[in-house]
C-alpha atoms as a PDB file:
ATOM      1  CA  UNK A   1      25.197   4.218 -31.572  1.00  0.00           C
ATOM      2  CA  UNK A   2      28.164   6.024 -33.096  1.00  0.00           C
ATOM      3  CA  UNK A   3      26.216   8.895 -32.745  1.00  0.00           C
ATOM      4  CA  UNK A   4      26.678   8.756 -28.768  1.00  0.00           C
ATOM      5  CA  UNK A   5      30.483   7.077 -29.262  1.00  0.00           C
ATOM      6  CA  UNK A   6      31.657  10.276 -31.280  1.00  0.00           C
ATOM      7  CA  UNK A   7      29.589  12.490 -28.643  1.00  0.00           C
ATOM      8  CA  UNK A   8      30.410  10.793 -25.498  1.00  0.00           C
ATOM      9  CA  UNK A   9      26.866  10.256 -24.543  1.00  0.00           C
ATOM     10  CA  UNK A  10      26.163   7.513 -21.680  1.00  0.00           C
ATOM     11  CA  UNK A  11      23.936   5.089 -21.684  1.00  0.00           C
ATOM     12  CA  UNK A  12      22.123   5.598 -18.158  1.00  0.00           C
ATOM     13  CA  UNK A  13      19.544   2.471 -17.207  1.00  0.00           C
ATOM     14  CA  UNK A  14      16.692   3.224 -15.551  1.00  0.00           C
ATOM     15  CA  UNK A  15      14.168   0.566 -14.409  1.00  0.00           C
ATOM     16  CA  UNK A  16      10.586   0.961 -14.068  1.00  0.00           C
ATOM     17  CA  UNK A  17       8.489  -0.227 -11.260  1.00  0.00           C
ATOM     18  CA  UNK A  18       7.507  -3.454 -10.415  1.00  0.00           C
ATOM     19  CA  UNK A  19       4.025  -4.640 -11.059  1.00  0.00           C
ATOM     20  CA  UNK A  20       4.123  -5.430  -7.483  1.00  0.00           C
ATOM     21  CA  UNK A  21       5.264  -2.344  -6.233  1.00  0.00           C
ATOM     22  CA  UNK A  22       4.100  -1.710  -2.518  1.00  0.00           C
ATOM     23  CA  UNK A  23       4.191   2.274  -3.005  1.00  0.00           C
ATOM     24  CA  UNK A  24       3.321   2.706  -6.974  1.00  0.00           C
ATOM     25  CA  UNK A  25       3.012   6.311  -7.643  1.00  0.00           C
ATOM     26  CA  UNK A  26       6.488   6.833  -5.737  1.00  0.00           C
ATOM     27  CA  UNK A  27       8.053   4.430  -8.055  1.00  0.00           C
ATOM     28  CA  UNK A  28       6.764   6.394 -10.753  1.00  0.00           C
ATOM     29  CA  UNK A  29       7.819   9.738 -10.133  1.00  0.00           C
ATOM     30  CA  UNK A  30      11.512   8.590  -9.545  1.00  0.00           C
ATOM     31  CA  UNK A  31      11.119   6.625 -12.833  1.00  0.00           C
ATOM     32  CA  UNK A  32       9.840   9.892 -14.602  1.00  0.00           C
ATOM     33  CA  UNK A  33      12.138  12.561 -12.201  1.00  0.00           C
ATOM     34  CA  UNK A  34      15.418   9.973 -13.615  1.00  0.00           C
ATOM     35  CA  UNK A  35      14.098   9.724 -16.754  1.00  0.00           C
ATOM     36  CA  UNK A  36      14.206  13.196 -17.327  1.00  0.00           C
ATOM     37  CA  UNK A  37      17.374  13.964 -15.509  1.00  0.00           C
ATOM     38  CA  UNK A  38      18.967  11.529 -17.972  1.00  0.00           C
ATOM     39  CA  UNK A  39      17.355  13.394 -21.159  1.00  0.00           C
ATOM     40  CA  UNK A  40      18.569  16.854 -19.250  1.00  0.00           C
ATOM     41  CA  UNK A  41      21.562  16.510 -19.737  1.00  0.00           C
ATOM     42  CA  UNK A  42      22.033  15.000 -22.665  1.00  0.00           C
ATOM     43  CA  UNK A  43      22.856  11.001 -22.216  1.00  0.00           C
ATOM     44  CA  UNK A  44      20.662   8.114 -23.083  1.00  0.00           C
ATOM     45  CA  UNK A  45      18.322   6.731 -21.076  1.00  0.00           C
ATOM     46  CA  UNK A  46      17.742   2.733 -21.272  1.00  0.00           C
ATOM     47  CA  UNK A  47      14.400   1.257 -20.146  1.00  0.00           C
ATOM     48  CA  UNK A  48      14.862  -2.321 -18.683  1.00  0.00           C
ATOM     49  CA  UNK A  49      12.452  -4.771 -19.549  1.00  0.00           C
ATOM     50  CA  UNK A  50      10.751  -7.317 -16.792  1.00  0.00           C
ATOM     51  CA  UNK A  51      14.772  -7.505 -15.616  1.00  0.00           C
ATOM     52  CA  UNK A  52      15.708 -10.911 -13.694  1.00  0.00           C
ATOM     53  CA  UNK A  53      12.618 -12.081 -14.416  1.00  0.00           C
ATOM     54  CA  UNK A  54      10.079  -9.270 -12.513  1.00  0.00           C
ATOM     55  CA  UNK A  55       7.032  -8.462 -14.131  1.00  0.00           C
ATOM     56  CA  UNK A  56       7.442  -4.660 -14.276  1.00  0.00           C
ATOM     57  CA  UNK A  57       5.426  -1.673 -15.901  1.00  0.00           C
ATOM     58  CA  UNK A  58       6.736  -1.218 -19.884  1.00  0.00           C
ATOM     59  CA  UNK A  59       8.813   1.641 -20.348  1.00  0.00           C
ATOM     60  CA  UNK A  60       6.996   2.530 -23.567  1.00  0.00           C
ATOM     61  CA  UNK A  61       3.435   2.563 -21.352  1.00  0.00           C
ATOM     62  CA  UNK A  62       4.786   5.261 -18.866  1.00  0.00           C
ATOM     63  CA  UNK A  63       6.559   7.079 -21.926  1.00  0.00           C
ATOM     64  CA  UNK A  64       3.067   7.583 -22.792  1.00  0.00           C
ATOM     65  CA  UNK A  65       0.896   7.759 -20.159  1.00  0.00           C
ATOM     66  CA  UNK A  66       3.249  10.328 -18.682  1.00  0.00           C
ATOM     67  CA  UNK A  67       4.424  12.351 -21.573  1.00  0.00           C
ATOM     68  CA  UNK A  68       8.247  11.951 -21.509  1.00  0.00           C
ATOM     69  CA  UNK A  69       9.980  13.548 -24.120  1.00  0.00           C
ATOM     70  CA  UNK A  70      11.530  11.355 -26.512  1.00  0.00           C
ATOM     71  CA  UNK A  71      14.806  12.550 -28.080  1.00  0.00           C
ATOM     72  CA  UNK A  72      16.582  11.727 -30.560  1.00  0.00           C
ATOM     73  CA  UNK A  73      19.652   9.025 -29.859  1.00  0.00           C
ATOM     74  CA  UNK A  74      18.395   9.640 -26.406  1.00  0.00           C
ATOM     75  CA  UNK A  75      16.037   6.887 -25.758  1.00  0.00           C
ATOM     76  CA  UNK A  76      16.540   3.098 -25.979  1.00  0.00           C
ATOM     77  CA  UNK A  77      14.776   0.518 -24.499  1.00  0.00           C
ATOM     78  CA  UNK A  78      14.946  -3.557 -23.937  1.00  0.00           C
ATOM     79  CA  UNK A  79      12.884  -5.478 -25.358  1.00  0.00           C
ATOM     80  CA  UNK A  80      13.304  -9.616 -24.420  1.00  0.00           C
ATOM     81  CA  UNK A  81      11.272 -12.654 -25.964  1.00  0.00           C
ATOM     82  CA  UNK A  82       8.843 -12.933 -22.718  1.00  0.00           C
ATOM     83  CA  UNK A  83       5.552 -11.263 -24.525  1.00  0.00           C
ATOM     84  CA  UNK A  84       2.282 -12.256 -25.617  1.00  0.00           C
ATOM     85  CA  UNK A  85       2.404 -11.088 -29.751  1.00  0.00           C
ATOM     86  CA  UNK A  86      -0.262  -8.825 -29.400  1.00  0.00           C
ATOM     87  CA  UNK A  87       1.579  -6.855 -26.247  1.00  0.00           C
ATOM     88  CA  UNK A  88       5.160  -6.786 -28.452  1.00  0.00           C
ATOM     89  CA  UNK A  89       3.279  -5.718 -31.116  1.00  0.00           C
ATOM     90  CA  UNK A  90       1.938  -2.984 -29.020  1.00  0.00           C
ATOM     91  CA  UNK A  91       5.493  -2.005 -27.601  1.00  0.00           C
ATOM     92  CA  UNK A  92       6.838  -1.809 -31.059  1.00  0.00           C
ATOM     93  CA  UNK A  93       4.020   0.069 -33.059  1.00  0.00           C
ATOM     94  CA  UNK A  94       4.584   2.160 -29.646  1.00  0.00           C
ATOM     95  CA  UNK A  95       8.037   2.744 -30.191  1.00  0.00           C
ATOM     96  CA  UNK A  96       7.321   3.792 -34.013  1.00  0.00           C
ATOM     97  CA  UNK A  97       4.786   5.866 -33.080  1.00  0.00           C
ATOM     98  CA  UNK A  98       7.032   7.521 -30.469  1.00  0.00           C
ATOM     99  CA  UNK A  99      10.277   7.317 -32.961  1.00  0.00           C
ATOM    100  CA  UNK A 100      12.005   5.358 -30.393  1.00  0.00           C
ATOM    101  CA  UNK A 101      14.977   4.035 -32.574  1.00  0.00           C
ATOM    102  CA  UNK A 102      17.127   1.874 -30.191  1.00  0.00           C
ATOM    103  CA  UNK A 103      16.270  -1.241 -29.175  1.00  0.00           C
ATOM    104  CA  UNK A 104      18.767  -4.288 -27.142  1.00  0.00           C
ATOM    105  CA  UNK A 105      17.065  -7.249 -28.168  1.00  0.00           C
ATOM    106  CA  UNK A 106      17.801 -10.138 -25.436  1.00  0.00           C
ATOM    107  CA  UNK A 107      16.038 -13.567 -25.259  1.00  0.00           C
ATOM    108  CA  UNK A 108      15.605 -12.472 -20.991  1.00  0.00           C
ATOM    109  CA  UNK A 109      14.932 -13.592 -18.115  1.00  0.00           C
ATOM    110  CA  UNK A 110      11.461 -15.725 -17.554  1.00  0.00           C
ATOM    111  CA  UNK A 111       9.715 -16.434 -14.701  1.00  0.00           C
ATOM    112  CA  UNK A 112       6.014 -18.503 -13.855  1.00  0.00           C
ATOM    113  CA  UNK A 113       4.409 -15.377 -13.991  1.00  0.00           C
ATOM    114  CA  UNK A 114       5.495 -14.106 -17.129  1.00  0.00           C
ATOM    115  CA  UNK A 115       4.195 -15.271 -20.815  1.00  0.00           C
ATOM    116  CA  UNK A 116       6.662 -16.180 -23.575  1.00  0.00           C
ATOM    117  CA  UNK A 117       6.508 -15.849 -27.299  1.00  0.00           C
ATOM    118  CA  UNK A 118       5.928 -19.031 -29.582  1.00  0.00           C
ATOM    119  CA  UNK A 119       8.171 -19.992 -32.601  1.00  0.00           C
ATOM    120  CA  UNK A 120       4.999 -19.627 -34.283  1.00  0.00           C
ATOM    121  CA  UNK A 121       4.328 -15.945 -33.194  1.00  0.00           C
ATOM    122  CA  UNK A 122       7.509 -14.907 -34.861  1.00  0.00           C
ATOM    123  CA  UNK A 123       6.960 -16.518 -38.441  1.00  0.00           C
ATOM    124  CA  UNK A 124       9.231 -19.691 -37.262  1.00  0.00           C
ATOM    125  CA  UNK A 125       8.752 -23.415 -37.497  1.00  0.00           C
ATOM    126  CA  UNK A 126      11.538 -25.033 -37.350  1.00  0.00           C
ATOM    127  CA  UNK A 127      12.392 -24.034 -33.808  1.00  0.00           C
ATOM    128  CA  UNK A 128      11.647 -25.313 -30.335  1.00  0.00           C
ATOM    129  CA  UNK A 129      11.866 -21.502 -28.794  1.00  0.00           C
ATOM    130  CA  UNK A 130      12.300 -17.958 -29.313  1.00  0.00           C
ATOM    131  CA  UNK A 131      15.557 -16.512 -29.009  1.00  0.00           C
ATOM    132  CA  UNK A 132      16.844 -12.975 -29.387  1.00  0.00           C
ATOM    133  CA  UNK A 133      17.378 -13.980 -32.981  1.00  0.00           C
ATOM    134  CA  UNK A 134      14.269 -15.023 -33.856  1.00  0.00           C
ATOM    135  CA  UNK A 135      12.895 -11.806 -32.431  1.00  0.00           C
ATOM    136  CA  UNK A 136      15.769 -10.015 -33.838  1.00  0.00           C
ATOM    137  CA  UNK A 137      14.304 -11.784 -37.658  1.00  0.00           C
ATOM    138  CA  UNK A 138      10.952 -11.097 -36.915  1.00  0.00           C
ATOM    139  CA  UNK A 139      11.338  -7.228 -35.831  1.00  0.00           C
ATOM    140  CA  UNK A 140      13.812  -6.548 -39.154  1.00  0.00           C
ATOM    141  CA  UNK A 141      10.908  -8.465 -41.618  1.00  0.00           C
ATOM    142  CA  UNK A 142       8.035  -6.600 -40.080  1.00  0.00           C
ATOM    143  CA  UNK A 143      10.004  -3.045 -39.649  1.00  0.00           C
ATOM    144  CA  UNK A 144      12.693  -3.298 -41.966  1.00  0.00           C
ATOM    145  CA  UNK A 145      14.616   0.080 -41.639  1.00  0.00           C
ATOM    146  CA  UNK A 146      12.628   1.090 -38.786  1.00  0.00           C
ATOM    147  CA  UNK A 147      14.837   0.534 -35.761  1.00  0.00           C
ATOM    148  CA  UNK A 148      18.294   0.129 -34.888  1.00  0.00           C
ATOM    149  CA  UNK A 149      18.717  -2.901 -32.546  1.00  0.00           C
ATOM    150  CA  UNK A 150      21.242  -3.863 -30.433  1.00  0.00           C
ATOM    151  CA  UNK A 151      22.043  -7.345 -29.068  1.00  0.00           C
ATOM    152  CA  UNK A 152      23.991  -8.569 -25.744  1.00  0.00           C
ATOM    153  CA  UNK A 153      27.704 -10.049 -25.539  1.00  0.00           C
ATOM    154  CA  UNK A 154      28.560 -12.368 -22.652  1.00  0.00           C
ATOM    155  CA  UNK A 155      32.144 -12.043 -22.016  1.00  0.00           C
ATOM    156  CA  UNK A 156      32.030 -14.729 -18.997  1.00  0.00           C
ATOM    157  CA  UNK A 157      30.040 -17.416 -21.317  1.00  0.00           C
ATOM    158  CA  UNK A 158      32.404 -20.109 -23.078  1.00  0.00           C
ATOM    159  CA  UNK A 159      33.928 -18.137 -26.129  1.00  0.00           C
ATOM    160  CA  UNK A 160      33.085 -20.498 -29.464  1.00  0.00           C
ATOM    161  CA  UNK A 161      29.058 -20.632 -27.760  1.00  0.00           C
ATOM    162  CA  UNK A 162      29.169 -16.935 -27.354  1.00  0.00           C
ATOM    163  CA  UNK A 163      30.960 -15.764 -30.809  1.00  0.00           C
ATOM    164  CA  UNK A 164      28.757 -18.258 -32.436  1.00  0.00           C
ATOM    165  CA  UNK A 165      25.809 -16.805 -31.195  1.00  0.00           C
ATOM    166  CA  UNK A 166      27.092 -13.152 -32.169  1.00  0.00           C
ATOM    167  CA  UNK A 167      27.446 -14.519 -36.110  1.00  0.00           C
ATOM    168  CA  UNK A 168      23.795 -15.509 -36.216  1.00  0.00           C
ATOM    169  CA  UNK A 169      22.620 -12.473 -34.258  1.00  0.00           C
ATOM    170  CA  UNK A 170      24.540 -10.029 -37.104  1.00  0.00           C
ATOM    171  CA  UNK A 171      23.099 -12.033 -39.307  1.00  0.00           C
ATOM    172  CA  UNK A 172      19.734 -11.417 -38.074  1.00  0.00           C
ATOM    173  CA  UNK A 173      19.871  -7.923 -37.917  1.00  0.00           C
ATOM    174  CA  UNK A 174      21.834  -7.088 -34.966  1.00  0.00           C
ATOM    175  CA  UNK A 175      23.555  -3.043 -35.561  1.00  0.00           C
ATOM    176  CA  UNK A 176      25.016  -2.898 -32.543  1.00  0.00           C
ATOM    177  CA  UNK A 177      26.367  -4.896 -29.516  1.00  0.00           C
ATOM    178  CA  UNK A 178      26.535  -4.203 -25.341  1.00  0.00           C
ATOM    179  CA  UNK A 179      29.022  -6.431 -23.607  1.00  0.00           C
ATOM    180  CA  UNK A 180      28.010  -7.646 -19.800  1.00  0.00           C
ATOM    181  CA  UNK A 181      29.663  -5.432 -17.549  1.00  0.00           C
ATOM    182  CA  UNK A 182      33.402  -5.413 -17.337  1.00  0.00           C
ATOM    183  CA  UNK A 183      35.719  -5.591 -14.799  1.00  0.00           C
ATOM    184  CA  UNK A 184      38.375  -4.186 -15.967  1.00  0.00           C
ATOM    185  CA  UNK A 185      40.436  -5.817 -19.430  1.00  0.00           C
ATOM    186  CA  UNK A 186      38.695  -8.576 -20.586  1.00  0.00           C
ATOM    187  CA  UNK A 187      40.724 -10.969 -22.566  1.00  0.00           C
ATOM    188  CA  UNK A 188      37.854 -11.549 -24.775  1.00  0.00           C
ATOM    189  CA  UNK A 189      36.841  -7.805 -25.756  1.00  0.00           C
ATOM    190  CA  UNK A 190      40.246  -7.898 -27.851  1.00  0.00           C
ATOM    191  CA  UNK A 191      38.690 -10.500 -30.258  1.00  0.00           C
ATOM    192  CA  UNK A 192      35.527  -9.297 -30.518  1.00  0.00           C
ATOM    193  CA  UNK A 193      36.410  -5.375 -31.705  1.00  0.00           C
ATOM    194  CA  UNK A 194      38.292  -7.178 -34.156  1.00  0.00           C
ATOM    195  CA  UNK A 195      36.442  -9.821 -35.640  1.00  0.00           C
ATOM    196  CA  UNK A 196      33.542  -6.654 -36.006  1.00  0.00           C
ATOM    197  CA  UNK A 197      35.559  -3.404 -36.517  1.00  0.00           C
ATOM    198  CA  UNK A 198      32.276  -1.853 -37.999  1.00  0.00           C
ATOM    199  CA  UNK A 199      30.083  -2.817 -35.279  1.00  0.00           C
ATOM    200  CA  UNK A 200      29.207  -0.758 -32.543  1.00  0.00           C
ATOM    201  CA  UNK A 201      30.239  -1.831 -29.420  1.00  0.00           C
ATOM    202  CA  UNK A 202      29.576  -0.311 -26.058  1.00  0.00           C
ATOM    203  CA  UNK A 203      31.132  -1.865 -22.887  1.00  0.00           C
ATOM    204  CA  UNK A 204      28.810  -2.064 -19.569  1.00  0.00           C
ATOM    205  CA  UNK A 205      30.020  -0.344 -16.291  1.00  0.00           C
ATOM    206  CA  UNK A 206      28.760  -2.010 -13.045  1.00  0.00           C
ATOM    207  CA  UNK A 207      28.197   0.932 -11.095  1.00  0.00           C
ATOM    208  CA  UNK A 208      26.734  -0.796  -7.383  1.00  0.00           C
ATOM    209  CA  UNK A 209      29.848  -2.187  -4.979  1.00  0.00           C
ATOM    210  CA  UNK A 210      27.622  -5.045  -5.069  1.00  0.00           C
ATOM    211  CA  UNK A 211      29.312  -8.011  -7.255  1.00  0.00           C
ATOM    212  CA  UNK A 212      26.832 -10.776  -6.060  1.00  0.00           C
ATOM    213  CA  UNK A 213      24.424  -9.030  -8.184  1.00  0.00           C
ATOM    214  CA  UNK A 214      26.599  -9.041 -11.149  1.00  0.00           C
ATOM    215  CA  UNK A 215      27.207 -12.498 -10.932  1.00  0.00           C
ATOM    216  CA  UNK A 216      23.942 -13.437 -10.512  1.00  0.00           C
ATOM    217  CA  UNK A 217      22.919 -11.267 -13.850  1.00  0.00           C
ATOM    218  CA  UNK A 218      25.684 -13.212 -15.953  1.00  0.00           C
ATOM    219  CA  UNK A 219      25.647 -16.493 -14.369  1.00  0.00           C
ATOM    220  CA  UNK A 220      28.773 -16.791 -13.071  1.00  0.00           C
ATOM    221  CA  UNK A 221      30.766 -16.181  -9.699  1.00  0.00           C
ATOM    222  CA  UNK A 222      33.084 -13.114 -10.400  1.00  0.00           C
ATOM    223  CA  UNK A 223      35.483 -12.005  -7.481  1.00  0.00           C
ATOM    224  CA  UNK A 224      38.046  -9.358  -7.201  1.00  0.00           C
ATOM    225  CA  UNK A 225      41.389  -9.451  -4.708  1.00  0.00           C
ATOM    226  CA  UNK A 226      40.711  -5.599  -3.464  1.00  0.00           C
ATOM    227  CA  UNK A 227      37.224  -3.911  -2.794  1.00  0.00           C
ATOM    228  CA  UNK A 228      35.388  -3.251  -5.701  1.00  0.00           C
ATOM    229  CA  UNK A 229      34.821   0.749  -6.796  1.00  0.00           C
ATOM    230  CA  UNK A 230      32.584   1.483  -9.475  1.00  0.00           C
ATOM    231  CA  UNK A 231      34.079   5.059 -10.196  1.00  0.00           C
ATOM    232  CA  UNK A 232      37.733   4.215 -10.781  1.00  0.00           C
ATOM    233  CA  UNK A 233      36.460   0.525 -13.066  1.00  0.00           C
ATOM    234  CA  UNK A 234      34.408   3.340 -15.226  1.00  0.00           C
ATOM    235  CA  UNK A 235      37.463   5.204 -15.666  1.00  0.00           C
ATOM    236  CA  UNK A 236      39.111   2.467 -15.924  1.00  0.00           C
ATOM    237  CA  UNK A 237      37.515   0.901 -19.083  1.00  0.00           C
ATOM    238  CA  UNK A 238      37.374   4.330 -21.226  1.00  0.00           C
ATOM    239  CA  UNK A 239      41.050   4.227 -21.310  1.00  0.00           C
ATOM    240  CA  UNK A 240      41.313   0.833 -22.085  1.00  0.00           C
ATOM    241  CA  UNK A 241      38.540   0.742 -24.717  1.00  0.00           C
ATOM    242  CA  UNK A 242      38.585   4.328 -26.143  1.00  0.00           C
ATOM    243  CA  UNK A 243      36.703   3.126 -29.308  1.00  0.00           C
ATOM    244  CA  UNK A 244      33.438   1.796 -26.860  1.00  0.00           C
ATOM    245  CA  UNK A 245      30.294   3.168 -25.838  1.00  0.00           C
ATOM    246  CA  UNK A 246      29.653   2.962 -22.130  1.00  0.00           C
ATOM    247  CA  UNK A 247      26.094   1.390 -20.904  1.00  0.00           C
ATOM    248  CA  UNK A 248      25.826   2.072 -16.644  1.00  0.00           C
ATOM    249  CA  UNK A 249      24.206  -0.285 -14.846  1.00  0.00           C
ATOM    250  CA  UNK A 250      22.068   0.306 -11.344  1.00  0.00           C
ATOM    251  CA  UNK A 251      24.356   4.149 -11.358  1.00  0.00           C
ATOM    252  CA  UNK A 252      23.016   5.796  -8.077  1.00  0.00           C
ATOM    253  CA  UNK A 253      21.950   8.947  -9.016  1.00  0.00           C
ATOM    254  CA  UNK A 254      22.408  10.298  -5.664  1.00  0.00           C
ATOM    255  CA  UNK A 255      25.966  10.166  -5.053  1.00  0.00           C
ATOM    256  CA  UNK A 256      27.257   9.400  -8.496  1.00  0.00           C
ATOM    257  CA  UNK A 257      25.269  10.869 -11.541  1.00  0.00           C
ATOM    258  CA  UNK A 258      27.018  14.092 -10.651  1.00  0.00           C
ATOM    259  CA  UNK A 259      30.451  12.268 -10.759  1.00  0.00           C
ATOM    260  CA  UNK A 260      29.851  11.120 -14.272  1.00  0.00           C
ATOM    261  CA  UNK A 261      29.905  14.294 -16.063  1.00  0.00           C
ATOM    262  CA  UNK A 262      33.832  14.339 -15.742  1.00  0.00           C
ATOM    263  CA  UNK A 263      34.937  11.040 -16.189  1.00  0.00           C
ATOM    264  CA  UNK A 264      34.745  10.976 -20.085  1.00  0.00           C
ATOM    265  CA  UNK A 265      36.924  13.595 -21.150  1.00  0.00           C
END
């Protein structure tokens, strides 16, 4: 991730289709036609995994069954604890295979229809569930070196439960970290660059007017006094953290993607 700090490079999310998806093969090409948009010109593209709880199509499956090009510090994807082993497994021999690098742990979102790993799965015992560290443990014992992953910082969550989270994810493997989106300063940010000045951090843009979907992603109510616009909070957070990555979340790639080539100068 310094890589794409020192270069500027965005993180662009993508998300692939549903399971459920009522028109399938359009999903996919505007997966595949963003997907390689993204790679075009030269930012990151990050592949959502089952996100809010949807079953959805694996990023690394349409990687493959569609030929995307894989690029160096170009490609990351999410990977959360709601697997059977044999199907993470399969993702990350995938992602090896592929040399996908990057990879955002996160324990995720469940749901009824989705499966979840077992303690036991992940070489643990003394644990009632898996966790993003658990599968951050397991993932650095069975590929040590391999990958570079990435873990999640919740800004909104009480501060001691979420810093003392953070210490056992570094501990478990954790290379780099991607805040919940920001609006605006964050009193929090300023201890957490500080407390891990050699950690990569890259601060999430909300990039939809739509802030009843970001409070529903980080579980709590979050209002602003004036309308909320995505362009001027982007610009807004690469002056106030210069040394950050940016992630964008749900960027509309009709009327912004454009827009985003000049706002990191």
């Amino acid at each position: 991730m310094i890589h794409n700090i020192h270069n500027k490079i965005y993180l662009v999310e993508v998300l692939p289709p549903k399971q459920d998806s009522e028109n399938l093969e359009l999903d996919l090409n505007k997966f595949c036609t963003r997907y390689r948009k993204i790679i075009d010109n030269k930012f990151c593209v990050c592949i959502t995994d089952n996100t809010m709880g949807n079953l959805s199509f694996q990023g690394t499956e349409i990687i493959e069954e569609f030929q995307l090009p894989v690029l160096p510090e170009q490609v990351m994807i999410h990977l959360n604890t709601f697997h059977r082993k044999d199907d993470l497994d399969n993702i990350l021999n995938t992602c090896l295979n592929k040399g996908i690098k990057d990879i955002l742990v996160i324990t995720g979102d469940g749901s009824i229809r989705l499966p979840k790993l077992r303690p036991a799965d992940v070489g643990f015992t003394n644990v009632d569930s898996v966790t993003s560290v658990e599968l951050l443990n397991y993932i650095s014992r069975e590929y040590p070196g391999v990958f570079s992953l990435g873990v999640a910082f919740n800004p909104y969550e009480p501060e001691e439960y979420e810093f003392e989270k953070m210490k056992k994810k570094i501990k478990a493997g954790a290379a780099f970290i991607i805040t919940q989106p920001l609006l605006g300063r964050n009193k929090v940010m300023k201890k957490l660059l500080k407390k891990y000045p050699q950690v990569p951090v890259i601060v999430e843009a909300w990039m939809s007017k739509k802030l009843h979907l970001l409070s529903e992603a980080v579980g709590y109510e979050l209002t602003l006094n004036n309308e909320y616009e995505p362009m001027t909070n982007l610009k807004l957070l690469h002056d106030l953290y210069p040394e950050c990555g940016v992630y964008l979340a749900l960027l509309d790639f009709k009327t912004q993607f454009d827009l985003i080539k000049e706002t990191w100068l």
